[in-house]
PDB file of N, CA and C in Angstrom:
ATOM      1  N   UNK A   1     -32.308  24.858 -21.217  1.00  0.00           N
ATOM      2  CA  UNK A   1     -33.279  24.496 -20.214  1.00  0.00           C
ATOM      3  C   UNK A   1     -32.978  23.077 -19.710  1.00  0.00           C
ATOM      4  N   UNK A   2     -32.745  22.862 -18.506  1.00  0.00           N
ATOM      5  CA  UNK A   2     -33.007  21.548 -18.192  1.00  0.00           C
ATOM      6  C   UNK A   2     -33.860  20.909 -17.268  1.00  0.00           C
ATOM      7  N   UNK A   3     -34.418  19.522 -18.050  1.00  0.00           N
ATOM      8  CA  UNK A   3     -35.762  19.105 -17.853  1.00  0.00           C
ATOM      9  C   UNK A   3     -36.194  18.405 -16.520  1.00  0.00           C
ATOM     10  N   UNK A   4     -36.889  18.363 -15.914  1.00  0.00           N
ATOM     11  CA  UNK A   4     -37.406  17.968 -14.335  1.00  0.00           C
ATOM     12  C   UNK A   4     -36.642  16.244 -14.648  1.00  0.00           C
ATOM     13  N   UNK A   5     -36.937  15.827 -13.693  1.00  0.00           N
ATOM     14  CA  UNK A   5     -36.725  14.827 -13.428  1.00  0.00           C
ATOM     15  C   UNK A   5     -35.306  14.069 -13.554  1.00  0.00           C
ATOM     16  N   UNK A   6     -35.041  12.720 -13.550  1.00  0.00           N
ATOM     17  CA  UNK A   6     -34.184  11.723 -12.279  1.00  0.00           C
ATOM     18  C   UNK A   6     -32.582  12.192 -13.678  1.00  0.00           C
ATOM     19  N   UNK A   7     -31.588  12.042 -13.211  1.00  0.00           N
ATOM     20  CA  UNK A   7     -30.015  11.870 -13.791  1.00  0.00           C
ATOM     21  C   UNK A   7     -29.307  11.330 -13.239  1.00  0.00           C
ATOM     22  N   UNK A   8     -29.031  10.606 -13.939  1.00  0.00           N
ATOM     23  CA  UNK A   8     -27.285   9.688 -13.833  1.00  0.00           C
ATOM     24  C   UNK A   8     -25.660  10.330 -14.278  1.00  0.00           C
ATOM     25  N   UNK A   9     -25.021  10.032 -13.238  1.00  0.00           N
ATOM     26  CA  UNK A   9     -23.808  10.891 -12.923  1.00  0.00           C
ATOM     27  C   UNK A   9     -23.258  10.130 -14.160  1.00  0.00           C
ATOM     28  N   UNK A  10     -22.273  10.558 -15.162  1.00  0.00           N
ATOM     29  CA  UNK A  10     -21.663  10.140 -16.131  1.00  0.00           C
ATOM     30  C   UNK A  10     -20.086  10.328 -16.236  1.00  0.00           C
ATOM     31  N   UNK A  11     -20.152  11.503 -15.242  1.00  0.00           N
ATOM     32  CA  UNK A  11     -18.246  11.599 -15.496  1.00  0.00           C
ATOM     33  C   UNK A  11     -17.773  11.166 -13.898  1.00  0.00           C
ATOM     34  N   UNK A  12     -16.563   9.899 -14.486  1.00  0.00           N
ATOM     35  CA  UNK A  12     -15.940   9.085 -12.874  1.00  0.00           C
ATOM     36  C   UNK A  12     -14.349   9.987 -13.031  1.00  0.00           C
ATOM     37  N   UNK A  13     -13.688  10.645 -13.800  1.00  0.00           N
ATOM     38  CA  UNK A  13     -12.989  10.853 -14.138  1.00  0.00           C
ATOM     39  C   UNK A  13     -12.260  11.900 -12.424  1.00  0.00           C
ATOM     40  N   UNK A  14     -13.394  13.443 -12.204  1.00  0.00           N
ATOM     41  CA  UNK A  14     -12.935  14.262 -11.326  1.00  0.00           C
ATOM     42  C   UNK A  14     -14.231  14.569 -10.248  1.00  0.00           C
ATOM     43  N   UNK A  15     -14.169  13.152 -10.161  1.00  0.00           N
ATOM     44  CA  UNK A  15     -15.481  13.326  -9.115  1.00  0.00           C
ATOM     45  C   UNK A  15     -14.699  11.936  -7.804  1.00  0.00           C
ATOM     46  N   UNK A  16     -15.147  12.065  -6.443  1.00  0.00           N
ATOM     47  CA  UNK A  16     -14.709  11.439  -5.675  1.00  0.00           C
ATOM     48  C   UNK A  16     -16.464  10.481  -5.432  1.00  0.00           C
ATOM     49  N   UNK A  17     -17.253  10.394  -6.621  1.00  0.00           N
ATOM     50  CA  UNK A  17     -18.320   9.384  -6.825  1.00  0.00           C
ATOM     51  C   UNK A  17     -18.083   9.090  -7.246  1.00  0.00           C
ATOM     52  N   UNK A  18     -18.493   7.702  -7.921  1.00  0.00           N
ATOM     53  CA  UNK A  18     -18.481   6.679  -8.912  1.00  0.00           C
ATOM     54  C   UNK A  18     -19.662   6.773  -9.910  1.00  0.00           C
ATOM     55  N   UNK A  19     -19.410   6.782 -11.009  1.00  0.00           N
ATOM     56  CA  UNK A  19     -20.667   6.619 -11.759  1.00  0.00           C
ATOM     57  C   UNK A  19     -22.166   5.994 -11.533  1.00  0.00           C
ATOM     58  N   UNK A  20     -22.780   6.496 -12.431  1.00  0.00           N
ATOM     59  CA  UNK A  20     -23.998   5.950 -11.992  1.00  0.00           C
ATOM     60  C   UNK A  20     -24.942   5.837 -11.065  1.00  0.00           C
ATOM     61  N   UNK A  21     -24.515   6.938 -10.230  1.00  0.00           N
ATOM     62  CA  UNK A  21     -25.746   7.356  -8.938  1.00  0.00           C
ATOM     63  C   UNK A  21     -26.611   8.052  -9.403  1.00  0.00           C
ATOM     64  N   UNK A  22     -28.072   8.078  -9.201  1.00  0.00           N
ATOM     65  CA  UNK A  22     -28.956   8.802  -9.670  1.00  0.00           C
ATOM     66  C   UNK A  22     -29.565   9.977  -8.837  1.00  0.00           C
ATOM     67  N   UNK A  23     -29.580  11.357  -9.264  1.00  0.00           N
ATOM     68  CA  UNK A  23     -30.071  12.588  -8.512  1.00  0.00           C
ATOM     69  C   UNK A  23     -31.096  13.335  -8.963  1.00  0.00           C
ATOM     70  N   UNK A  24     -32.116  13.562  -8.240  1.00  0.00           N
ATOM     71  CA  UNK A  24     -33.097  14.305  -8.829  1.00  0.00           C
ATOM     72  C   UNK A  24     -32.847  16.072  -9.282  1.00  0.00           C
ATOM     73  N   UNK A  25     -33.532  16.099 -10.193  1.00  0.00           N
ATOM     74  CA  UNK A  25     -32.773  17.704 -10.362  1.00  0.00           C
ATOM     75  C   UNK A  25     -34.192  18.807  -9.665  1.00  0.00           C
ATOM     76  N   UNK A  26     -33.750  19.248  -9.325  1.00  0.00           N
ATOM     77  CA  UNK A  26     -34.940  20.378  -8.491  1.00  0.00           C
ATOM     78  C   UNK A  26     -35.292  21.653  -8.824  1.00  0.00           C
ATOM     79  N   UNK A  27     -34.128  22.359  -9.395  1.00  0.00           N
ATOM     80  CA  UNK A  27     -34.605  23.781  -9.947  1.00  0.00           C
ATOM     81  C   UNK A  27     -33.176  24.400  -9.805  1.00  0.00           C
ATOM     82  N   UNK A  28     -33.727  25.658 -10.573  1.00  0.00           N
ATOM     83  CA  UNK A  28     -32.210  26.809 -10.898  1.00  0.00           C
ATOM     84  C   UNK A  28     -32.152  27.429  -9.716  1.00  0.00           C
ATOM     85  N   UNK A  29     -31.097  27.725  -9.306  1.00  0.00           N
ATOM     86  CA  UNK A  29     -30.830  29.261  -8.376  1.00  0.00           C
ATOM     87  C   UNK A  29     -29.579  30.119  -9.013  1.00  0.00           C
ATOM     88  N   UNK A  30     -29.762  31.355  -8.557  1.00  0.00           N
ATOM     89  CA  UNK A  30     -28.991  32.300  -9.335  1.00  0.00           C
ATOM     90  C   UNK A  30     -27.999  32.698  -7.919  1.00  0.00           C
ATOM     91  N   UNK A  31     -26.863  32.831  -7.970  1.00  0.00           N
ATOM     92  CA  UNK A  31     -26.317  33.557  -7.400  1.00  0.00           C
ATOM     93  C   UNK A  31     -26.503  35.520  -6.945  1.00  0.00           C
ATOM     94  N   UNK A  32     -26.772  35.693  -5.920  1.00  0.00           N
ATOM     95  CA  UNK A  32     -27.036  37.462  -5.855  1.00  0.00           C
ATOM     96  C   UNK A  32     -26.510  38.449  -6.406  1.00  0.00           C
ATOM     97  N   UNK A  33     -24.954  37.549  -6.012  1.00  0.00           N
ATOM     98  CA  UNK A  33     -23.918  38.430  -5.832  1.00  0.00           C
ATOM     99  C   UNK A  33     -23.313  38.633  -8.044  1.00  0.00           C
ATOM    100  N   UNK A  34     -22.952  37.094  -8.130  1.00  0.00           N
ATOM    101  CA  UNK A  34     -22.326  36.923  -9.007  1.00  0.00           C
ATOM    102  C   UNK A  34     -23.544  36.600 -10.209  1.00  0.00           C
ATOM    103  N   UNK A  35     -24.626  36.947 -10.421  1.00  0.00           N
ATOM    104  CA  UNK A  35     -25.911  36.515 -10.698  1.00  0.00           C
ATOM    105  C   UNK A  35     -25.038  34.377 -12.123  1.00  0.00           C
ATOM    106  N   UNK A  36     -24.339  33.895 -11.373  1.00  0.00           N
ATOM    107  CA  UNK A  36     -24.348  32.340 -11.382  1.00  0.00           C
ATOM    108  C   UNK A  36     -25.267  32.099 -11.524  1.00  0.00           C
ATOM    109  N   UNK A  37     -25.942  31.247 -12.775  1.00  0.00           N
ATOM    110  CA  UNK A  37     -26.856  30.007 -12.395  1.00  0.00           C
ATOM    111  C   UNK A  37     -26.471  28.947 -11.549  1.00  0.00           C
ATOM    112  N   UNK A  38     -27.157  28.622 -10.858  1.00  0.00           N
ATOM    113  CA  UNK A  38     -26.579  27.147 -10.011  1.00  0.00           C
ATOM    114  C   UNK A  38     -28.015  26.235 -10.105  1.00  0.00           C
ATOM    115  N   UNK A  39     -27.245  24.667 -10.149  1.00  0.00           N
ATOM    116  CA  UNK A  39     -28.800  23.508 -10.280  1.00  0.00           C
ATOM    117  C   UNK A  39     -28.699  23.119  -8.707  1.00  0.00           C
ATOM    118  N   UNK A  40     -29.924  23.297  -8.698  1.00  0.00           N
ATOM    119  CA  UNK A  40     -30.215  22.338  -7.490  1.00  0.00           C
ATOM    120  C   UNK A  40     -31.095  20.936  -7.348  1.00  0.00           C
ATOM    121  N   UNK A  41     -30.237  19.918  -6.541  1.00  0.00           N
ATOM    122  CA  UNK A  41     -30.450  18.435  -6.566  1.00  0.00           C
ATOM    123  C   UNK A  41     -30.448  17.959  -5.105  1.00  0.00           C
ATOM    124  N   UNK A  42     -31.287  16.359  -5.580  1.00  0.00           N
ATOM    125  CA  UNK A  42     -30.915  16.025  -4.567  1.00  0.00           C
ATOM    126  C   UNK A  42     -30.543  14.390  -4.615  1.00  0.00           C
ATOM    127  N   UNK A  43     -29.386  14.156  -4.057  1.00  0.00           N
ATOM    128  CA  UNK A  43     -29.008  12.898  -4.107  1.00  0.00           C
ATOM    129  C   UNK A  43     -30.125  11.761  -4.275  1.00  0.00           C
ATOM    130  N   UNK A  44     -30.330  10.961  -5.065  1.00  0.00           N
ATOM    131  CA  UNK A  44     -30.876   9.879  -4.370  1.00  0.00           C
ATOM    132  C   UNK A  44     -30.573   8.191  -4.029  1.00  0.00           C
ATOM    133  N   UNK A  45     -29.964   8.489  -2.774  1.00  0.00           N
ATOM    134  CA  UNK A  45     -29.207   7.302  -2.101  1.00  0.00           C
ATOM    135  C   UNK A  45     -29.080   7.816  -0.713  1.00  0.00           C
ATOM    136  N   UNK A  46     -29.244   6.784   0.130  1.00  0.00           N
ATOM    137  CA  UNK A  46     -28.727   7.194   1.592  1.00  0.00           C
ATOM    138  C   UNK A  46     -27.396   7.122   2.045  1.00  0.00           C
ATOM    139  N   UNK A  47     -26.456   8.377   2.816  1.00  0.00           N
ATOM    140  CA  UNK A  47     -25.417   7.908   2.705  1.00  0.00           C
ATOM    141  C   UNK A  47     -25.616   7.681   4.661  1.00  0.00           C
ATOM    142  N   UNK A  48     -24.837   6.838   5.107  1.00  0.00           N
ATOM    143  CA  UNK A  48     -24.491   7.129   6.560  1.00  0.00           C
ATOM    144  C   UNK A  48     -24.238   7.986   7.439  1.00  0.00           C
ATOM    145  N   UNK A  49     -23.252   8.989   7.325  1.00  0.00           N
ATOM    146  CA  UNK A  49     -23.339  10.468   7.678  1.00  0.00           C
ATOM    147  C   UNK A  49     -24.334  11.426   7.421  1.00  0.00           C
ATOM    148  N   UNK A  50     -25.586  11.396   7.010  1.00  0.00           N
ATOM    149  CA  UNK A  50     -25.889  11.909   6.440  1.00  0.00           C
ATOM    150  C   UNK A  50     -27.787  11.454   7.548  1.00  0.00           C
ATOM    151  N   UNK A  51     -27.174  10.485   8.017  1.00  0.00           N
ATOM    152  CA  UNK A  51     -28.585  10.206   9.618  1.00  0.00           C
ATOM    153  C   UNK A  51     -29.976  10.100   8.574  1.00  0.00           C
ATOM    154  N   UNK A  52     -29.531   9.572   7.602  1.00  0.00           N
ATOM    155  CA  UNK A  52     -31.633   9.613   7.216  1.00  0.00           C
ATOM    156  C   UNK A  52     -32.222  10.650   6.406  1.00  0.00           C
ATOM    157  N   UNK A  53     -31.357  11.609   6.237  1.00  0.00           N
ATOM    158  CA  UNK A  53     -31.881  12.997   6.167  1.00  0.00           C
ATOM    159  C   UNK A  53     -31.853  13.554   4.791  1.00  0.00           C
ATOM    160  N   UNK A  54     -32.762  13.891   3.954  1.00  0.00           N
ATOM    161  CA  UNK A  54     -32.511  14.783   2.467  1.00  0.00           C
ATOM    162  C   UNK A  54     -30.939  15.689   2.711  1.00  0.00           C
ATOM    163  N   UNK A  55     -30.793  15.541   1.348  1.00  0.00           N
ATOM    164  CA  UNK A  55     -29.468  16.595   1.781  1.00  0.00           C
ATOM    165  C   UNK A  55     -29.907  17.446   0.214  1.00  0.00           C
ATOM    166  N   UNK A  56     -30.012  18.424   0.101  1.00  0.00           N
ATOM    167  CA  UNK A  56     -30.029  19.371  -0.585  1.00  0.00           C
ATOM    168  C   UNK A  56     -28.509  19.928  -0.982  1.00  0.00           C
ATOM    169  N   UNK A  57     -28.381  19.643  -2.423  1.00  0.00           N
ATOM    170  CA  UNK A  57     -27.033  19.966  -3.402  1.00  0.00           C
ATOM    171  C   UNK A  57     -27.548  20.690  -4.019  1.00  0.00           C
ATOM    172  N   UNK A  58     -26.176  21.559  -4.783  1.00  0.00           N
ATOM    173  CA  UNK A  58     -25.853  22.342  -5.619  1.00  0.00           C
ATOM    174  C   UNK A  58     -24.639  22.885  -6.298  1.00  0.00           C
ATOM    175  N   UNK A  59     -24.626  22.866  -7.711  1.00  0.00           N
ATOM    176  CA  UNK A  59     -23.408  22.560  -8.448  1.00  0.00           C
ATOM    177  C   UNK A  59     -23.631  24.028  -9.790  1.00  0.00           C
ATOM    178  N   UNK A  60     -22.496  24.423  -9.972  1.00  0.00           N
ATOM    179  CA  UNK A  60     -22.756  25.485 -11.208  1.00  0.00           C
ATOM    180  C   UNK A  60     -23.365  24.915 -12.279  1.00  0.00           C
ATOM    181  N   UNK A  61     -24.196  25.486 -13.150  1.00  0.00           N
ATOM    182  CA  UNK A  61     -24.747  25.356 -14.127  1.00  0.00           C
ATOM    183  C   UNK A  61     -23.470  24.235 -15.523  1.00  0.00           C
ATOM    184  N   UNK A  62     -22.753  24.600 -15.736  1.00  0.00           N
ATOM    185  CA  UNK A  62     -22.526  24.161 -16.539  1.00  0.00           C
ATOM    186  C   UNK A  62     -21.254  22.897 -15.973  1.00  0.00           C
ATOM    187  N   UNK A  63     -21.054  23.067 -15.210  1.00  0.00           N
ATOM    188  CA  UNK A  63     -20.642  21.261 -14.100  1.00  0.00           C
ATOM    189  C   UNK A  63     -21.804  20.520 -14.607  1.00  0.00           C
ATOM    190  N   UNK A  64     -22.858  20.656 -13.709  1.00  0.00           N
ATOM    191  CA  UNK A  64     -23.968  20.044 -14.620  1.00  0.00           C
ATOM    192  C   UNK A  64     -24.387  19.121 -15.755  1.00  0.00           C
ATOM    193  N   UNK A  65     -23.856  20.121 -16.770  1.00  0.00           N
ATOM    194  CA  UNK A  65     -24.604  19.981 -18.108  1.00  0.00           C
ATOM    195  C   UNK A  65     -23.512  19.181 -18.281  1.00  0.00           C
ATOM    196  N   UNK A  66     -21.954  19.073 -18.083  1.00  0.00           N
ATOM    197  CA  UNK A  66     -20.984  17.976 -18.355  1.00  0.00           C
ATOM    198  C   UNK A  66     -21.152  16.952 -17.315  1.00  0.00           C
ATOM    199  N   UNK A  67     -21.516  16.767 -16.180  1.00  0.00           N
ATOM    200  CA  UNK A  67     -21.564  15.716 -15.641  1.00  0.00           C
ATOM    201  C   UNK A  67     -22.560  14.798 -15.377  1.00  0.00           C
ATOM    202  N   UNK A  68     -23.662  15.153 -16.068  1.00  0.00           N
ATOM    203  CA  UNK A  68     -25.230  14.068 -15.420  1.00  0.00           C
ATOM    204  C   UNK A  68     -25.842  14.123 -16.772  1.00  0.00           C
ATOM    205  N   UNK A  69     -26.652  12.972 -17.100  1.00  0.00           N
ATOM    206  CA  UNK A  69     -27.487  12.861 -18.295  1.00  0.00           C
ATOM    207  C   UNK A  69     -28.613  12.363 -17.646  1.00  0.00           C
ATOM    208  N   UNK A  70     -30.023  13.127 -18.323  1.00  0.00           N
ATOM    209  CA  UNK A  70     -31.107  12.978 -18.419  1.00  0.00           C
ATOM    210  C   UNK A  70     -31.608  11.611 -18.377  1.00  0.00           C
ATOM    211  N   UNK A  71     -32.307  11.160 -17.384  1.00  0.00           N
ATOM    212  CA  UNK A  71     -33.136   9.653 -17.173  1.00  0.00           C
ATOM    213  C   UNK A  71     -34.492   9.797 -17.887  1.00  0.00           C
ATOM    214  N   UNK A  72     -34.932  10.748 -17.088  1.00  0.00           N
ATOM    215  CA  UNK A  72     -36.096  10.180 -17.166  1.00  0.00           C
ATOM    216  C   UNK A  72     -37.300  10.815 -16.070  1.00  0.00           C
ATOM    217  N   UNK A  73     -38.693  11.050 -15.986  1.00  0.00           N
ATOM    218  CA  UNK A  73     -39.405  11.655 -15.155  1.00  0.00           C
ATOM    219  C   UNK A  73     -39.508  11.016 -13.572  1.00  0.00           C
ATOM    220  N   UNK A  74     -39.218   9.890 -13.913  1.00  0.00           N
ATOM    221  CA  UNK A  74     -39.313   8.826 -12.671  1.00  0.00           C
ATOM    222  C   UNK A  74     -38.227   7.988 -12.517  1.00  0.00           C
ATOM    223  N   UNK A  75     -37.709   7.220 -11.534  1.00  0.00           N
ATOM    224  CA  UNK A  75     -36.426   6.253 -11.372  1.00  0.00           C
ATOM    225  C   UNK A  75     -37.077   5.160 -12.299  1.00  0.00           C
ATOM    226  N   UNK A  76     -35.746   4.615 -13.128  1.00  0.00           N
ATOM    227  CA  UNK A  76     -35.464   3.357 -14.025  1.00  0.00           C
ATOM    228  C   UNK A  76     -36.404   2.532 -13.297  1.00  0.00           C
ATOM    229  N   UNK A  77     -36.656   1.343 -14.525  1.00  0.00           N
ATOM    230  CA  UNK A  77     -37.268   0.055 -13.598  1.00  0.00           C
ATOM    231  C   UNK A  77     -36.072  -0.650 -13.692  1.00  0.00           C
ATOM    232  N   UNK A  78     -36.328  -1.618 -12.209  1.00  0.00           N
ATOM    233  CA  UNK A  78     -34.906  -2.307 -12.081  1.00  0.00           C
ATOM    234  C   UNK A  78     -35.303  -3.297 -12.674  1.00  0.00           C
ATOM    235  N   UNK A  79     -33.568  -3.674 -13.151  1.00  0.00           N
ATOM    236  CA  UNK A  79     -33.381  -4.919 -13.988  1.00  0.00           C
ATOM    237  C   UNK A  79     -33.698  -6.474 -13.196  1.00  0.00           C
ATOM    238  N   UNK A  80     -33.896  -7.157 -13.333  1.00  0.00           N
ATOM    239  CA  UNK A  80     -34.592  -8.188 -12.900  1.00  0.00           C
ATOM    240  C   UNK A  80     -32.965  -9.381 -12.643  1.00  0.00           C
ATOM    241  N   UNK A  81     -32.908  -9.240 -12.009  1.00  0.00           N
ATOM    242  CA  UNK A  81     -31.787 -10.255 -11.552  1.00  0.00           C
ATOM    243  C   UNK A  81     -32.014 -11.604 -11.281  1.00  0.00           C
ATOM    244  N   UNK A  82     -31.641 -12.429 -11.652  1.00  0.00           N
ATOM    245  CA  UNK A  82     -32.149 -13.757 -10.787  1.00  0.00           C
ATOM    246  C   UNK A  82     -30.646 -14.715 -10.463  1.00  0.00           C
TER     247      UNK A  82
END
């Protein structure tokens, strides 16, 4: 089962992201055809191409479970910089 809320990308290795972006996780979908689990997310960061707009992702189930670890119900508090 995996649990609602915020994840941090963990593998920089075969990803054209960089670590450490955080995505909300949204829910399962199954494939029709191939009955696939697939997660569905959604970035959270604005990219430029992307005009403002939610973008709704989705990645196989077990991509997933190797690439993002569990935050948390809500985004981190930020670290206090000075």
């Amino acid at each position: 089962m995996i649990r609602f809320g915020v994840y941090r990308k963990k593998d920089t290795v075969s990803s054209d992201r960089p670590q450490g972006f955080l995505y909300q996780f949204l829910g399962m979908a199954r494939n029709h055809y191939t009955n696939e689990q697939i997660v569905v997310y959604i970035p959270l960061r604005i990219e430029p191409e992307w005009a403002g707009t939610i973008r709704l992702c989705w990645m196989p189930r077990g991509d997933w479970d190797q690439k993002f670890e569990y935050i948390g119900e809500g985004l981190p508090t930020p670290v206090n910089r000075q």
